[in-house]
C-alpha atoms as a PDB file:
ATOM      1  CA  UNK A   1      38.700  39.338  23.929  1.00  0.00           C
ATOM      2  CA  UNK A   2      42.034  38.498  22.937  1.00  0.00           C
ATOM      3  CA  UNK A   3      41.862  38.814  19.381  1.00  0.00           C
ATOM      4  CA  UNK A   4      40.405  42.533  20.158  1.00  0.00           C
ATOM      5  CA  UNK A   5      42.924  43.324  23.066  1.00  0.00           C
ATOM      6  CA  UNK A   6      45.768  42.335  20.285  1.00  0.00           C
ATOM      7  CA  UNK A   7      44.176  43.924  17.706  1.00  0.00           C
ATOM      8  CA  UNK A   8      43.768  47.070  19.489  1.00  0.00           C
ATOM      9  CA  UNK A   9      47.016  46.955  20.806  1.00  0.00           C
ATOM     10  CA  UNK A  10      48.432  46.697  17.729  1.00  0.00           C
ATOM     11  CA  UNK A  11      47.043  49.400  16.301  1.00  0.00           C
ATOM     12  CA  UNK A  12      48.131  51.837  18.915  1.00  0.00           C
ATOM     13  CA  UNK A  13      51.543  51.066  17.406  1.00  0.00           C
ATOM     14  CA  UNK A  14      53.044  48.656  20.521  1.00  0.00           C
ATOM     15  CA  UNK A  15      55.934  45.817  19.458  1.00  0.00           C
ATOM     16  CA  UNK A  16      54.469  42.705  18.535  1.00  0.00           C
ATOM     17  CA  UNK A  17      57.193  41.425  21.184  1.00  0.00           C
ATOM     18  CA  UNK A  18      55.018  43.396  23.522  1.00  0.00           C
ATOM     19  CA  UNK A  19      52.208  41.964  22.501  1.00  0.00           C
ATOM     20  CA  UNK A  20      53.410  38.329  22.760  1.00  0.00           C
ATOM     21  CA  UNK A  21      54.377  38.789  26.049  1.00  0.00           C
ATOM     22  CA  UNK A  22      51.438  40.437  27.554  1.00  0.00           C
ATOM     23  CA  UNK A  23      49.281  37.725  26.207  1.00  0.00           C
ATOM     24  CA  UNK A  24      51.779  34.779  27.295  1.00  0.00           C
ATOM     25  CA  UNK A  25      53.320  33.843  24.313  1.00  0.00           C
ATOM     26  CA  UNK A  26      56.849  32.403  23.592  1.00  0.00           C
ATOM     27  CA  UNK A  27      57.741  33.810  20.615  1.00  0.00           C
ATOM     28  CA  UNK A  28      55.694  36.131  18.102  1.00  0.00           C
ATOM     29  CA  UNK A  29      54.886  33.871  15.299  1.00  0.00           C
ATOM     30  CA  UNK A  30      51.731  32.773  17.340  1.00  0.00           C
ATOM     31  CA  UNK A  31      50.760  36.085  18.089  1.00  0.00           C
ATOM     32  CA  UNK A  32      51.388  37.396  14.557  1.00  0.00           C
ATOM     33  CA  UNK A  33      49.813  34.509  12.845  1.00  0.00           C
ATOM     34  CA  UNK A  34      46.615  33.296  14.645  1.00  0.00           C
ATOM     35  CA  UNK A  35      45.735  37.050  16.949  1.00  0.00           C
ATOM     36  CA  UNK A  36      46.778  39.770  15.277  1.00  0.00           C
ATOM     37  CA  UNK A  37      44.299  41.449  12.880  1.00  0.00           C
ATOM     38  CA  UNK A  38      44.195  45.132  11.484  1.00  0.00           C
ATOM     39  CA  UNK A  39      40.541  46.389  13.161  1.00  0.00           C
ATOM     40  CA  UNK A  40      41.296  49.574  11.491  1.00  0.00           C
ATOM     41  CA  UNK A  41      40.447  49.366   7.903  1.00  0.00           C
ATOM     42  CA  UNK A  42      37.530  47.014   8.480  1.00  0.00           C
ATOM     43  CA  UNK A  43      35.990  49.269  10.538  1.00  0.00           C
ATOM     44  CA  UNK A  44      36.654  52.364   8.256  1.00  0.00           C
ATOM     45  CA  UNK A  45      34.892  49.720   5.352  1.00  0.00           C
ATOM     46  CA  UNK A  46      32.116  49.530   7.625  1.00  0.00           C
ATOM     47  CA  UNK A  47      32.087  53.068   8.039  1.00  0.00           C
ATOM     48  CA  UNK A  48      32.347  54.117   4.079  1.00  0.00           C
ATOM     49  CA  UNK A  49      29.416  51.519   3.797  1.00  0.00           C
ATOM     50  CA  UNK A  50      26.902  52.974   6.479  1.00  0.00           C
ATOM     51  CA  UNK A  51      27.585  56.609   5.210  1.00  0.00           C
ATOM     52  CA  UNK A  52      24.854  56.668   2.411  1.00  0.00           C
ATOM     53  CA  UNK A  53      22.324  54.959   4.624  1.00  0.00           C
ATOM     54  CA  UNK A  54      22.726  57.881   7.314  1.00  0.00           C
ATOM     55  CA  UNK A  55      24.335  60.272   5.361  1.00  0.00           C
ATOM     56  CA  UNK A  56      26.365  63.254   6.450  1.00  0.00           C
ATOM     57  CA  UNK A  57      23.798  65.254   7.788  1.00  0.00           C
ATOM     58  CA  UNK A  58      24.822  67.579  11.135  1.00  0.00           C
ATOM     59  CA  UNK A  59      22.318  66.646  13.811  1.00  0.00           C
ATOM     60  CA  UNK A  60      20.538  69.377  15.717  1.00  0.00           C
END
């Protein structure tokens, strides 16, 4: 849940300082290095990928 709640934080555009302090960090290199990762374009990957199984068809 941490990873995510950084994460998500993150992208939402809020200081890594913030972040480090929310989470109980000293500094930022912890946060920056081992729980910050951009969910963003993995998810938009996943996304592009699933988009020819289901296609772009309007339900209804």
């Amino acid at each position: 849940m941490r990873h995510s709640f950084v994460s998500i934080v993150s992208d939402q555009g809020v200081p890594i300082e913030t972040i480090a302090d929310l989470v109980g960090h000293a500094g930022t290199s912890v946060t920056e290095a081992v729980y910050r990762h951009q969910l963003k374009p993995v998810i938009t990957k996943g996304a592009h990928t699933m988009n020819p199984i289901f296609g772009d068809k309007p339900t209804g």
